[in-house]
PDB file of N, CA and C in Angstrom:
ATOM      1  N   UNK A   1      56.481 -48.190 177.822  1.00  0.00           N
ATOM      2  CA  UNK A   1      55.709 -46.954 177.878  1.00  0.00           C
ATOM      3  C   UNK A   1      54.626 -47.043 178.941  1.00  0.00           C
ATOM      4  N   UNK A   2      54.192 -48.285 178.684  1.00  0.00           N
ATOM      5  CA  UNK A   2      52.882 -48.241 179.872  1.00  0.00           C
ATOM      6  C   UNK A   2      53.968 -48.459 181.608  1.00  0.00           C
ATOM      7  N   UNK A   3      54.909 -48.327 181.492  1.00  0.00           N
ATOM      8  CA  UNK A   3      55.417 -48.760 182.744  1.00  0.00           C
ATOM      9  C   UNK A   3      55.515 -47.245 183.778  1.00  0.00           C
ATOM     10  N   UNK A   4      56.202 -46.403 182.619  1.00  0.00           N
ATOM     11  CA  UNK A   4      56.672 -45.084 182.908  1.00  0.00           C
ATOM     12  C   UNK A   4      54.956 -44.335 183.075  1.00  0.00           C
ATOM     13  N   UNK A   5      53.830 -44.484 182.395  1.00  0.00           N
ATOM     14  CA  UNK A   5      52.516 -44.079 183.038  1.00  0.00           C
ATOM     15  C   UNK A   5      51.913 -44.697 184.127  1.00  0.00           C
ATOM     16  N   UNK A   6      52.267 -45.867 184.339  1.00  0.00           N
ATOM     17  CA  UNK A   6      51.668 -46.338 185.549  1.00  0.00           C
ATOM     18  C   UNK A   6      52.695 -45.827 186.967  1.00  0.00           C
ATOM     19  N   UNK A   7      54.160 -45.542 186.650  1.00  0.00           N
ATOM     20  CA  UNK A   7      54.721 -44.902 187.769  1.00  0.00           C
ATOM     21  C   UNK A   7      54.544 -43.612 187.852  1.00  0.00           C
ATOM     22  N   UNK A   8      54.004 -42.738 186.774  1.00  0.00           N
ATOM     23  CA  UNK A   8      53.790 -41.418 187.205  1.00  0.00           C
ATOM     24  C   UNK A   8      52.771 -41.055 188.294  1.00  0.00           C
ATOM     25  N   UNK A   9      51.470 -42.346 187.612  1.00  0.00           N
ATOM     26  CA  UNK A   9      49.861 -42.062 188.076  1.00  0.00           C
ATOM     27  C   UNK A   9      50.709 -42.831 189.689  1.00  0.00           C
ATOM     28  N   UNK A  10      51.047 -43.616 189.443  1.00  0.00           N
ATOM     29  CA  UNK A  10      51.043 -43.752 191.480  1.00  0.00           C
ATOM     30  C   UNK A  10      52.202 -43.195 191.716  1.00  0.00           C
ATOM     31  N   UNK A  11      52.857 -42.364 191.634  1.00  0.00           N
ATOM     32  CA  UNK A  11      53.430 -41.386 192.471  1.00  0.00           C
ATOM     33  C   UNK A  11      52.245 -39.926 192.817  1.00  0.00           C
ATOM     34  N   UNK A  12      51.892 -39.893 191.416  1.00  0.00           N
ATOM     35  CA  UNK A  12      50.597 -39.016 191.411  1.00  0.00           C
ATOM     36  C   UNK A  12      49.568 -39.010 192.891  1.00  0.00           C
ATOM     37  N   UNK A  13      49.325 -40.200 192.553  1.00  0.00           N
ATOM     38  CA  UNK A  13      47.944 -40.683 193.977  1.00  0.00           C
ATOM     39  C   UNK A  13      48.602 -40.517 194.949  1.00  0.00           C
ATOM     40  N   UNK A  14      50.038 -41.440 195.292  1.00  0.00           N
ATOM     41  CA  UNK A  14      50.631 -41.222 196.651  1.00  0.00           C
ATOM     42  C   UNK A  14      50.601 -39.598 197.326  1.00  0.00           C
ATOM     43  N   UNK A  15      51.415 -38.839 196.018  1.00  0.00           N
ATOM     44  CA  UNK A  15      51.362 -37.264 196.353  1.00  0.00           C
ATOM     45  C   UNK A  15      49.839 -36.868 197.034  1.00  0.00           C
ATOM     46  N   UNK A  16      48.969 -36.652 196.024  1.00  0.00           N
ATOM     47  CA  UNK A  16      47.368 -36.111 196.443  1.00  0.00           C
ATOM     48  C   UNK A  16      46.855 -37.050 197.755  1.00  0.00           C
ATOM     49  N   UNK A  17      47.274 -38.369 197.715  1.00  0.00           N
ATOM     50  CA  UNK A  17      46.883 -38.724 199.541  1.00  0.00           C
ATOM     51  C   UNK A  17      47.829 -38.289 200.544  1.00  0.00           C
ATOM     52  N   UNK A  18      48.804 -37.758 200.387  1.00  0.00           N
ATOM     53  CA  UNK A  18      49.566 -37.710 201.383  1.00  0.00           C
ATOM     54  C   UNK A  18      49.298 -36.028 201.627  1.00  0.00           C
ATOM     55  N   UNK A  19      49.325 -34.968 200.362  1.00  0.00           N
ATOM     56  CA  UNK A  19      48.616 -33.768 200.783  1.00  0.00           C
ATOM     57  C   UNK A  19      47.259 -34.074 201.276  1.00  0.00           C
ATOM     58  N   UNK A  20      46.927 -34.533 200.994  1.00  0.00           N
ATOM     59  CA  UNK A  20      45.022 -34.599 201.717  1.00  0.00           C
ATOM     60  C   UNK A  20      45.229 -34.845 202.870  1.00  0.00           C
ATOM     61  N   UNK A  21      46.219 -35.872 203.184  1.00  0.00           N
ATOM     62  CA  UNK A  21      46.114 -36.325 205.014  1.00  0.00           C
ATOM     63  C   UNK A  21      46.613 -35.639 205.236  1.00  0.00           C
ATOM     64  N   UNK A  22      47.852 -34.624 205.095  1.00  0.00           N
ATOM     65  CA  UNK A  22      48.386 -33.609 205.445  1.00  0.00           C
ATOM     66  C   UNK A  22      47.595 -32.452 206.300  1.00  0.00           C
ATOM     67  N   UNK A  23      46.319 -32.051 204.910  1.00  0.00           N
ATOM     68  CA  UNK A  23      45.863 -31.082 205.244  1.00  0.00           C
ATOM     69  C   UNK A  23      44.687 -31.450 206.180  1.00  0.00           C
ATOM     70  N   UNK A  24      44.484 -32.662 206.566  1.00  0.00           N
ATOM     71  CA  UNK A  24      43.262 -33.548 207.256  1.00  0.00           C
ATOM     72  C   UNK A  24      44.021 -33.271 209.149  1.00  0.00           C
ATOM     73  N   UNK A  25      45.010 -33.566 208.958  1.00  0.00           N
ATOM     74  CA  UNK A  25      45.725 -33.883 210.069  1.00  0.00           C
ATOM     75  C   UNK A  25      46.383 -32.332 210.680  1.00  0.00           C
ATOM     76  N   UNK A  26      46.883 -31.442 209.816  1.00  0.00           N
ATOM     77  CA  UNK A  26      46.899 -30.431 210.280  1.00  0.00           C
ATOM     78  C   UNK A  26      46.630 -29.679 211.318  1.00  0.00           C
ATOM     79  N   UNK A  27      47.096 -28.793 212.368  1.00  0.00           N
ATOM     80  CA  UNK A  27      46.484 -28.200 213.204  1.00  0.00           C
ATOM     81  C   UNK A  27      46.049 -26.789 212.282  1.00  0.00           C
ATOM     82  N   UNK A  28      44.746 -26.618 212.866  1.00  0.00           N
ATOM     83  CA  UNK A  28      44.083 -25.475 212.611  1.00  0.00           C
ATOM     84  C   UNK A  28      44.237 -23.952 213.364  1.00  0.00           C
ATOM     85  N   UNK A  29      45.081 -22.912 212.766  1.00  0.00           N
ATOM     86  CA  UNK A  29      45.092 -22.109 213.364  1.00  0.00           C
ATOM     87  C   UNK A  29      44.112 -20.444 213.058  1.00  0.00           C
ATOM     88  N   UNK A  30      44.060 -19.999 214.275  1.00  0.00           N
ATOM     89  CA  UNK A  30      43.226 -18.706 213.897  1.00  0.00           C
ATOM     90  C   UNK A  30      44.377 -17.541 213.079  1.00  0.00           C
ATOM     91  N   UNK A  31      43.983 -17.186 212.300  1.00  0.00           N
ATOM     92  CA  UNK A  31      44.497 -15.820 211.524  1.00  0.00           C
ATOM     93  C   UNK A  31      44.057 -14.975 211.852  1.00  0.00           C
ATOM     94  N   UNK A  32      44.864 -13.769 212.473  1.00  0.00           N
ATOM     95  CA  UNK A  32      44.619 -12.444 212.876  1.00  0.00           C
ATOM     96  C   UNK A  32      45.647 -11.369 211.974  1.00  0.00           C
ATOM     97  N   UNK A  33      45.149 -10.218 212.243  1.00  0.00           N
ATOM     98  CA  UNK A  33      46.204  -9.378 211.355  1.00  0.00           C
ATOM     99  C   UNK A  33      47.539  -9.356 212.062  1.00  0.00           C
ATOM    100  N   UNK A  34      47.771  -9.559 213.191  1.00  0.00           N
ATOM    101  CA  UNK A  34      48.860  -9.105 213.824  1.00  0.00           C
ATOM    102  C   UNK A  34      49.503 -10.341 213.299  1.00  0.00           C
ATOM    103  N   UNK A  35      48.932 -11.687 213.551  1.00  0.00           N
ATOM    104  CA  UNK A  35      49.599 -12.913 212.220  1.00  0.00           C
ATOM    105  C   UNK A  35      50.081 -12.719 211.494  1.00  0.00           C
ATOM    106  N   UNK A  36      49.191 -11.891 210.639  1.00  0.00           N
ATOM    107  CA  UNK A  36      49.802 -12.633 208.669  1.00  0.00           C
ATOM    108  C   UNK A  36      50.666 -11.215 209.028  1.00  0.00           C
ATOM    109  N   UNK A  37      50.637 -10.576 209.577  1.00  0.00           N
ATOM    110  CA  UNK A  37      52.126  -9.168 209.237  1.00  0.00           C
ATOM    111  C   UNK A  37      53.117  -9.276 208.974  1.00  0.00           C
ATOM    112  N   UNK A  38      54.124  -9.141 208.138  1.00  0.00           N
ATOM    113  CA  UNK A  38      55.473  -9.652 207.656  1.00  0.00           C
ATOM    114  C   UNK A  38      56.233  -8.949 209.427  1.00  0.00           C
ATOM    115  N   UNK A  39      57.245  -9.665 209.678  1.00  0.00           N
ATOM    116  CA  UNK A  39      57.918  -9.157 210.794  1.00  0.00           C
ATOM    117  C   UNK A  39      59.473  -8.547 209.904  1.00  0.00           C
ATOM    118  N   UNK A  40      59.589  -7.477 210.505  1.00  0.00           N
ATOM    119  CA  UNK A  40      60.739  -6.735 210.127  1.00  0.00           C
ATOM    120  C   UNK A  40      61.352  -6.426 210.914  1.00  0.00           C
ATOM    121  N   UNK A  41      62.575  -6.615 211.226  1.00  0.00           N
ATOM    122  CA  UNK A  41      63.596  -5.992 212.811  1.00  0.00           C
ATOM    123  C   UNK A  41      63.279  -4.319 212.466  1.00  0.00           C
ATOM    124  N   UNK A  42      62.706  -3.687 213.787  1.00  0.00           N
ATOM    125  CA  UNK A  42      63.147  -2.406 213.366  1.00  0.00           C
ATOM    126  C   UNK A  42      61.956  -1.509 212.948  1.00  0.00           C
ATOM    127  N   UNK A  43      61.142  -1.881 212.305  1.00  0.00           N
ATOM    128  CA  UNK A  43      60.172  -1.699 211.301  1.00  0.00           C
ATOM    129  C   UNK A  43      58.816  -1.832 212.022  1.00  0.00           C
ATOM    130  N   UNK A  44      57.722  -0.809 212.182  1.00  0.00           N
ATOM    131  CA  UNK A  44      56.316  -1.120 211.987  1.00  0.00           C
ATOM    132  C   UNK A  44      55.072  -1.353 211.036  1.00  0.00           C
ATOM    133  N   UNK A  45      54.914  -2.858 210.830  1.00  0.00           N
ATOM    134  CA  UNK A  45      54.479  -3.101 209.412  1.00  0.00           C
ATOM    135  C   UNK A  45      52.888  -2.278 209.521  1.00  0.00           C
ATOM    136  N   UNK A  46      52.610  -2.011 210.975  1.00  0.00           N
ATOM    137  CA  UNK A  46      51.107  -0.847 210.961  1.00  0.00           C
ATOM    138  C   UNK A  46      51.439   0.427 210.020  1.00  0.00           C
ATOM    139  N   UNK A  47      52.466   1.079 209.915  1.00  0.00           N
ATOM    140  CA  UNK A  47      52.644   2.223 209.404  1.00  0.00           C
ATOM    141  C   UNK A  47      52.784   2.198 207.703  1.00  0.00           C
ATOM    142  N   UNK A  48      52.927   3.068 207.009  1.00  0.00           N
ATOM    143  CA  UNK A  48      53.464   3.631 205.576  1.00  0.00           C
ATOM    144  C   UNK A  48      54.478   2.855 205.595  1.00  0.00           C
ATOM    145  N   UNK A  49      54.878   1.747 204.265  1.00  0.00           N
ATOM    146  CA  UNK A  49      55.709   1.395 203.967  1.00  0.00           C
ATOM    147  C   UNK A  49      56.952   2.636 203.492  1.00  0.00           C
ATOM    148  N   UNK A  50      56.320   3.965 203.659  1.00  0.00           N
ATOM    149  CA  UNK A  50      57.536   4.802 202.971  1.00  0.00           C
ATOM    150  C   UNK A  50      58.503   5.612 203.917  1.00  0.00           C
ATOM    151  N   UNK A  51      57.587   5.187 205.290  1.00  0.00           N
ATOM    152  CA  UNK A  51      58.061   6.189 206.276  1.00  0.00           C
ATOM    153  C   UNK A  51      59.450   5.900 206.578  1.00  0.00           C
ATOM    154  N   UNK A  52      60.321   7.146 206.940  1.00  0.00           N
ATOM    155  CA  UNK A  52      61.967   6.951 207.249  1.00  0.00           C
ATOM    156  C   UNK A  52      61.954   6.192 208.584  1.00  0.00           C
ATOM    157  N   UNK A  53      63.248   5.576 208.503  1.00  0.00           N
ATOM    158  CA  UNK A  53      63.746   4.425 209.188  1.00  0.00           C
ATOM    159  C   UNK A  53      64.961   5.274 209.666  1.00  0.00           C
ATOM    160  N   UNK A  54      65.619   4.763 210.943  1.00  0.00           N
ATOM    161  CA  UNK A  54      66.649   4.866 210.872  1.00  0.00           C
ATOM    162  C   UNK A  54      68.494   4.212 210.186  1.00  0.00           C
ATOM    163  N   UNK A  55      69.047   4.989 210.380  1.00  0.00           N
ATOM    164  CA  UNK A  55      70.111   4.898 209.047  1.00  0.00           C
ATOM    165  C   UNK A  55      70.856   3.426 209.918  1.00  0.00           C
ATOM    166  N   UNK A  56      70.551   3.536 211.157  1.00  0.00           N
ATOM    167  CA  UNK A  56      72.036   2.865 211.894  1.00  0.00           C
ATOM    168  C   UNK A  56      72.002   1.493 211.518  1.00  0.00           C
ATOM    169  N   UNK A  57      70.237   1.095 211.340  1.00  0.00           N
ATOM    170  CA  UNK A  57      70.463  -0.544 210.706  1.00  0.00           C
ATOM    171  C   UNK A  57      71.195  -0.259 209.338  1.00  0.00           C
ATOM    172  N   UNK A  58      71.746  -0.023 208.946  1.00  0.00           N
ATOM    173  CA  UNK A  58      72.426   0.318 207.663  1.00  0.00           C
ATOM    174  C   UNK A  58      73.910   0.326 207.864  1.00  0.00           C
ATOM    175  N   UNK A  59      74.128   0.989 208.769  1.00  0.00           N
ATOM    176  CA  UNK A  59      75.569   0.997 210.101  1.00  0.00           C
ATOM    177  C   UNK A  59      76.115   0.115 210.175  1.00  0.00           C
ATOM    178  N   UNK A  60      74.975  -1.115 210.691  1.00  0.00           N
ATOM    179  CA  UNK A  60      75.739  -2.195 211.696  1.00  0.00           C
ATOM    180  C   UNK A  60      75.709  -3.007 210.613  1.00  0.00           C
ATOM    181  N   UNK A  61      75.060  -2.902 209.501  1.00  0.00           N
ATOM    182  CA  UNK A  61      75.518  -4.224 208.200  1.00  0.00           C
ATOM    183  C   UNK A  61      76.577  -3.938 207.543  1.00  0.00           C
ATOM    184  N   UNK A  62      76.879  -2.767 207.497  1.00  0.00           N
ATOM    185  CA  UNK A  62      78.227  -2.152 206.766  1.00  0.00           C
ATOM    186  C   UNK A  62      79.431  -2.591 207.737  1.00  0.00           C
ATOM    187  N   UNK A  63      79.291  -2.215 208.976  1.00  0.00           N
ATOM    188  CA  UNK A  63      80.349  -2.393 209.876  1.00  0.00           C
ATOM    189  C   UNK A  63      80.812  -4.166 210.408  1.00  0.00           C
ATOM    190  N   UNK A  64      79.233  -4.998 210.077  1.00  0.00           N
ATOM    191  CA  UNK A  64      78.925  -6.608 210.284  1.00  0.00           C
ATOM    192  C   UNK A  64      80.055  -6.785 208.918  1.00  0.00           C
ATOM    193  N   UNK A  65      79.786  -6.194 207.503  1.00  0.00           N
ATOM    194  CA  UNK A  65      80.367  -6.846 206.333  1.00  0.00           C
ATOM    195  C   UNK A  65      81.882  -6.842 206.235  1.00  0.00           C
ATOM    196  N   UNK A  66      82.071  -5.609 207.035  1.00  0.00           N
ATOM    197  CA  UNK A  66      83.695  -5.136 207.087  1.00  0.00           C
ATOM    198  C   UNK A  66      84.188  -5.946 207.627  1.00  0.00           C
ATOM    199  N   UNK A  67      83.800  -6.377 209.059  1.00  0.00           N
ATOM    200  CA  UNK A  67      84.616  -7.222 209.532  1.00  0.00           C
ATOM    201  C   UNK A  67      84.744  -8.772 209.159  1.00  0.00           C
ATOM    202  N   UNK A  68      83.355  -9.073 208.537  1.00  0.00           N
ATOM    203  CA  UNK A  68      82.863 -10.425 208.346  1.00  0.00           C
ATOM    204  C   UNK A  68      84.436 -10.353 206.987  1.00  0.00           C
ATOM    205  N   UNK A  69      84.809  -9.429 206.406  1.00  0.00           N
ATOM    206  CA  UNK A  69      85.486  -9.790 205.233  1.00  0.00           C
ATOM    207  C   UNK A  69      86.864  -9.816 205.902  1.00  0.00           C
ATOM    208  N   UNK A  70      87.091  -8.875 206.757  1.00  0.00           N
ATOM    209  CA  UNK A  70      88.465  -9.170 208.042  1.00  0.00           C
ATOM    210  C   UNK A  70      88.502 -10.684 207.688  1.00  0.00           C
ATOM    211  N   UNK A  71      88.017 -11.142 208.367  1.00  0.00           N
ATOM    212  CA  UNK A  71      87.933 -12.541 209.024  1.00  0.00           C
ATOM    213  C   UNK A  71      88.811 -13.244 208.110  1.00  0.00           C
ATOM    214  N   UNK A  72      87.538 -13.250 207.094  1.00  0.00           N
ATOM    215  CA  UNK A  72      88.113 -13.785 205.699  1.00  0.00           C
ATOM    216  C   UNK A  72      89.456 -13.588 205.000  1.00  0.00           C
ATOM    217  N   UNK A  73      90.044 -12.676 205.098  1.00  0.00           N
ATOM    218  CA  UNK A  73      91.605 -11.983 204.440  1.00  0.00           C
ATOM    219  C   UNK A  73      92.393 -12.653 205.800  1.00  0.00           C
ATOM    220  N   UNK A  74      92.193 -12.389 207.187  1.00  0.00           N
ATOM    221  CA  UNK A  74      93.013 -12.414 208.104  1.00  0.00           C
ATOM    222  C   UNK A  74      93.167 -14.198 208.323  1.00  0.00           C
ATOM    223  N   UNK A  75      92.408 -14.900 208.049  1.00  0.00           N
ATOM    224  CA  UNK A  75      92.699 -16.667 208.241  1.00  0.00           C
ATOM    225  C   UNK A  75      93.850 -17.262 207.360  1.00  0.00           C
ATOM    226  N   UNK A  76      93.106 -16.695 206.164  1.00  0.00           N
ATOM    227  CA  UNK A  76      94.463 -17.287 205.179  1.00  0.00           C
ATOM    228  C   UNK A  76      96.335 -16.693 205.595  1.00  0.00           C
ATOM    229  N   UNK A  77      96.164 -15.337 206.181  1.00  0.00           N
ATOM    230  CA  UNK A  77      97.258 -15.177 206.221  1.00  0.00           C
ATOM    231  C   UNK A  77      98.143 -15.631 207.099  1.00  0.00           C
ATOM    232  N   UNK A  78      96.812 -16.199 208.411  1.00  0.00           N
ATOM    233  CA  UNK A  78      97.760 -16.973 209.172  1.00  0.00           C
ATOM    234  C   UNK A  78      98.073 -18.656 208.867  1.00  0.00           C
ATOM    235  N   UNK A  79      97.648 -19.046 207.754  1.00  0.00           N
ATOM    236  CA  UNK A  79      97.914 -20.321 207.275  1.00  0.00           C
ATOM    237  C   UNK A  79      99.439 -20.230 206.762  1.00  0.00           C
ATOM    238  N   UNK A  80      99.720 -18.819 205.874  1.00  0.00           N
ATOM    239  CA  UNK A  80     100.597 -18.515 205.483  1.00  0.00           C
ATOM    240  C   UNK A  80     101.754 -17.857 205.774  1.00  0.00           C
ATOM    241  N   UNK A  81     101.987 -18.221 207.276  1.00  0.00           N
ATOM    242  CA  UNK A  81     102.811 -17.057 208.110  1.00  0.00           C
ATOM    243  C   UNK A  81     104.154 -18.209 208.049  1.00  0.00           C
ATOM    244  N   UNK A  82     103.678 -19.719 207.648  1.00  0.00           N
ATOM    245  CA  UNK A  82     104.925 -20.479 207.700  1.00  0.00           C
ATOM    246  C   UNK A  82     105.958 -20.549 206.555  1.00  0.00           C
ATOM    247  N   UNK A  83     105.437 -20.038 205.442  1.00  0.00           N
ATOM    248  CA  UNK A  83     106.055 -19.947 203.938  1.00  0.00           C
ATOM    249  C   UNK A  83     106.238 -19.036 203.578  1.00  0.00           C
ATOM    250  N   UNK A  84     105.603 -17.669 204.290  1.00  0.00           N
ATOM    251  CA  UNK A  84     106.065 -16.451 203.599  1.00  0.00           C
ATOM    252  C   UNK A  84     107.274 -15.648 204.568  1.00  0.00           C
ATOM    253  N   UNK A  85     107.994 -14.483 203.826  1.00  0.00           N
ATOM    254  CA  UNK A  85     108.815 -13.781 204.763  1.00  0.00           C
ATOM    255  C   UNK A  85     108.413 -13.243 205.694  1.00  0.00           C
ATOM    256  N   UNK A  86     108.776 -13.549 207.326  1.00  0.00           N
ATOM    257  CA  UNK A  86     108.018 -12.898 208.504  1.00  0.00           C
ATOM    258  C   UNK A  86     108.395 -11.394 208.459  1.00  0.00           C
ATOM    259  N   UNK A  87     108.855 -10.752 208.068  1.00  0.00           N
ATOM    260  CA  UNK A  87     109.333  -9.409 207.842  1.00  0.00           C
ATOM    261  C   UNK A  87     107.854  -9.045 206.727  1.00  0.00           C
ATOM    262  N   UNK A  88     107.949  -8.959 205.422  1.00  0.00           N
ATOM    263  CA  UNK A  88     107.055  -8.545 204.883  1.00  0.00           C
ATOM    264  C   UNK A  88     105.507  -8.864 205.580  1.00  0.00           C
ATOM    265  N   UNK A  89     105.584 -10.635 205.825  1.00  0.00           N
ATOM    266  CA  UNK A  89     104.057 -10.319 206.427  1.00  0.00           C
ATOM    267  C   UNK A  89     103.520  -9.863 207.629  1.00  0.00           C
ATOM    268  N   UNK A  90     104.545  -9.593 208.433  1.00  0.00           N
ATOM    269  CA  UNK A  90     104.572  -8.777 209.737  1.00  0.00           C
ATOM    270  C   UNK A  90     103.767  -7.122 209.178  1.00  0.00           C
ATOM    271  N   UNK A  91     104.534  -6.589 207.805  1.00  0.00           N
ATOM    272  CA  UNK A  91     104.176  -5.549 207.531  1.00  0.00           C
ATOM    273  C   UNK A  91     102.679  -5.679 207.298  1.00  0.00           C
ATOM    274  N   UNK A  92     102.240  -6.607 206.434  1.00  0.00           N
ATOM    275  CA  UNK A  92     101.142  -6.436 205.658  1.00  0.00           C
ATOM    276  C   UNK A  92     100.120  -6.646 206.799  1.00  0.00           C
ATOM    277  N   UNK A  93     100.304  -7.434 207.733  1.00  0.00           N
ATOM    278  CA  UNK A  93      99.204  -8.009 208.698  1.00  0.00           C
ATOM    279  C   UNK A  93      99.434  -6.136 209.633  1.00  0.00           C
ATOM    280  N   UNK A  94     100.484  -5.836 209.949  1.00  0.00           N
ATOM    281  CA  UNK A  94     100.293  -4.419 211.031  1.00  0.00           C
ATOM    282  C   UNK A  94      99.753  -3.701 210.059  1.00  0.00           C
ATOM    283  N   UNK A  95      99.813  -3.115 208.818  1.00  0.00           N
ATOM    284  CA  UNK A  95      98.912  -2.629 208.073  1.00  0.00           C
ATOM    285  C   UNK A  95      97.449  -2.615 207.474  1.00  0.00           C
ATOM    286  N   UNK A  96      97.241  -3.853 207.489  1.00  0.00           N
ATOM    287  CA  UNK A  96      95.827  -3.629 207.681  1.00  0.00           C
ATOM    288  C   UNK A  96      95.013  -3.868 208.486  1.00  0.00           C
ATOM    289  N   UNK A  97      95.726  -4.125 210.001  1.00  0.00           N
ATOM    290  CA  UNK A  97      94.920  -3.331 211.575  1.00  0.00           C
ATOM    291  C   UNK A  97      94.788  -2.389 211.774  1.00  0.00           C
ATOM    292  N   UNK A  98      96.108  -1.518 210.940  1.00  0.00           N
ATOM    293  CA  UNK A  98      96.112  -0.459 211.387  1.00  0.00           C
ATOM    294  C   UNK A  98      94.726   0.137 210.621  1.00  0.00           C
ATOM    295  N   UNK A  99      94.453  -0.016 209.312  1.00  0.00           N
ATOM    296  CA  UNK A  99      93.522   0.613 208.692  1.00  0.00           C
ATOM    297  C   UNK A  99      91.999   0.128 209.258  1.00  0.00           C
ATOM    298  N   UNK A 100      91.820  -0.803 209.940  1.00  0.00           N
ATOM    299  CA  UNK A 100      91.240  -1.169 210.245  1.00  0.00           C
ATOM    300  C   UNK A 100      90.454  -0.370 211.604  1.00  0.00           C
ATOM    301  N   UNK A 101      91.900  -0.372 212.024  1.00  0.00           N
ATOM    302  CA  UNK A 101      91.627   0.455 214.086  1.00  0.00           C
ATOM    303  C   UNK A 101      91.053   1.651 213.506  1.00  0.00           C
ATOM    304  N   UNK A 102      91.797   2.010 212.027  1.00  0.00           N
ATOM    305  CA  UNK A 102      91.446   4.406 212.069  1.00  0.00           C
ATOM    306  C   UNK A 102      90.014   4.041 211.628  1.00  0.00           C
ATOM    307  N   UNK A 103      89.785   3.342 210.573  1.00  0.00           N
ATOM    308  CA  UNK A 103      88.348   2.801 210.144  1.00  0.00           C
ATOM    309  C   UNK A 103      87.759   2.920 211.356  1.00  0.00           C
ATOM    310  N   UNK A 104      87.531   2.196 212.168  1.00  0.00           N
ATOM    311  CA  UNK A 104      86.653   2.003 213.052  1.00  0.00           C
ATOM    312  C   UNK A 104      86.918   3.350 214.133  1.00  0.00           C
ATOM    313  N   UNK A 105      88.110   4.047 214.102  1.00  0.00           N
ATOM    314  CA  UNK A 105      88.094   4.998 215.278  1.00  0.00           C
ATOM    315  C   UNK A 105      87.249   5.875 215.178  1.00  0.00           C
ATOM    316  N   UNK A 106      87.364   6.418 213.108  1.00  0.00           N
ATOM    317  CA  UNK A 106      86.794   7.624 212.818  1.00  0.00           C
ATOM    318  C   UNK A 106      84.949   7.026 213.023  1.00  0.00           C
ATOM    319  N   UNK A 107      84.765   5.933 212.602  1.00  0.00           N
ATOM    320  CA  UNK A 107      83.228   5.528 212.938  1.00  0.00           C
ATOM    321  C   UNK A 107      82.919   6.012 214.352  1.00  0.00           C
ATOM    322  N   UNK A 108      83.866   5.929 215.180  1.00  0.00           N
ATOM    323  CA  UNK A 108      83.394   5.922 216.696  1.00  0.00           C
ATOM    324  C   UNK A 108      83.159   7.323 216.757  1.00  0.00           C
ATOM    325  N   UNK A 109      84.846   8.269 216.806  1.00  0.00           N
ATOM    326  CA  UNK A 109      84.341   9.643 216.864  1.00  0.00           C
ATOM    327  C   UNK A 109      83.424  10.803 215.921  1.00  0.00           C
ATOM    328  N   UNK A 110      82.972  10.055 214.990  1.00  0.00           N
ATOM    329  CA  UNK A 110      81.593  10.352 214.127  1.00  0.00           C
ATOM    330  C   UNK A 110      80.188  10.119 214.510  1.00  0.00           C
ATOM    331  N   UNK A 111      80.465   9.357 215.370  1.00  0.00           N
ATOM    332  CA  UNK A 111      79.167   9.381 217.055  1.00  0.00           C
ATOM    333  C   UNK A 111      78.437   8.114 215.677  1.00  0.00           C
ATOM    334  N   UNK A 112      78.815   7.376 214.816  1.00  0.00           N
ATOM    335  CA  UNK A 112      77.986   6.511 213.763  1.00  0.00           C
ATOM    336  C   UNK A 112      77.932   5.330 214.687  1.00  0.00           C
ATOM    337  N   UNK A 113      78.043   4.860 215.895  1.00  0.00           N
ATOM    338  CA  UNK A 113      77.977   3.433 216.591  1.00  0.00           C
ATOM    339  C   UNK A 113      77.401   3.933 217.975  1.00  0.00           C
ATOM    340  N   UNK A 114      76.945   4.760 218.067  1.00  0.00           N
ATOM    341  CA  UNK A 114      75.943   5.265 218.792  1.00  0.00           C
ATOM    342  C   UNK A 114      74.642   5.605 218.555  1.00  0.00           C
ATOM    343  N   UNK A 115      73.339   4.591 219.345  1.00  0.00           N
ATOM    344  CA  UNK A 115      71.773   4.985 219.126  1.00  0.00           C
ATOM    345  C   UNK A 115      71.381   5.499 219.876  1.00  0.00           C
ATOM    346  N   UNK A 116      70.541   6.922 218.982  1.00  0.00           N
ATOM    347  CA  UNK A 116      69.951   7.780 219.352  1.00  0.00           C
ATOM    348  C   UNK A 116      68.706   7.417 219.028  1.00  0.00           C
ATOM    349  N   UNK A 117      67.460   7.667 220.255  1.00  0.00           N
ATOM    350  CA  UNK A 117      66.068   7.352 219.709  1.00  0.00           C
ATOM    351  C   UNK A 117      65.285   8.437 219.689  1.00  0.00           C
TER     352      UNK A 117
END
């Protein structure tokens, strides 16, 4: 019992000297407001947190997730192009480019991948 208190208390001390020299050794910096401001892509943290934003950062994470999940569906299938029927997966792989290309066409001619300021 006394072994397990004497390793707590000097891990204890080690900790509190090593924050103390920490904070001894530290560089000292000036704080200004433009500092502590949270940085936001996009965003002016001077203004109303309520004020409207535009939609398109909203756009490009939807359109980032779509494809980011492409990726994901489209790897495995080429692992699997040696065991499965090249006929069916010929279909399944031209099918969901294809949904993929109108996906993204109708985004385009919906003017949604275009910024307006």
């Amino acid at each position: 019992m006394i072994k397990i208190i004497i390793s707590i208390l000097m891990a204890s001390i080690v900790s509190m000297t090593l924050m103390m020299l920490c904070t001894i050794i530290s560089k000292k910096t000036m704080m200004d407001r433009e500092k502590m401001s949270p940085f936001e892509c996009g965003f002016d943290p001077k203004k109303s947190a309520r004020s409207p934003f535009s939609i398109q950062f909203f756009l490009i994470a939807i359109l980032f997730l779509i494809f980011d999940v492409e990726i994901t569906i489209i790897l495995p299938m080429i692992i699997t192009l040696k065991t499965s029927n090249i006929m069916s997966w010929s279909m399944t792989m031209i099918m969901f480019i294809t949904v993929l290309t109108l996906g993204l066409y109708y985004e385009w001619k919906n003017g949604m991948l275009e910024w307006t300021f």
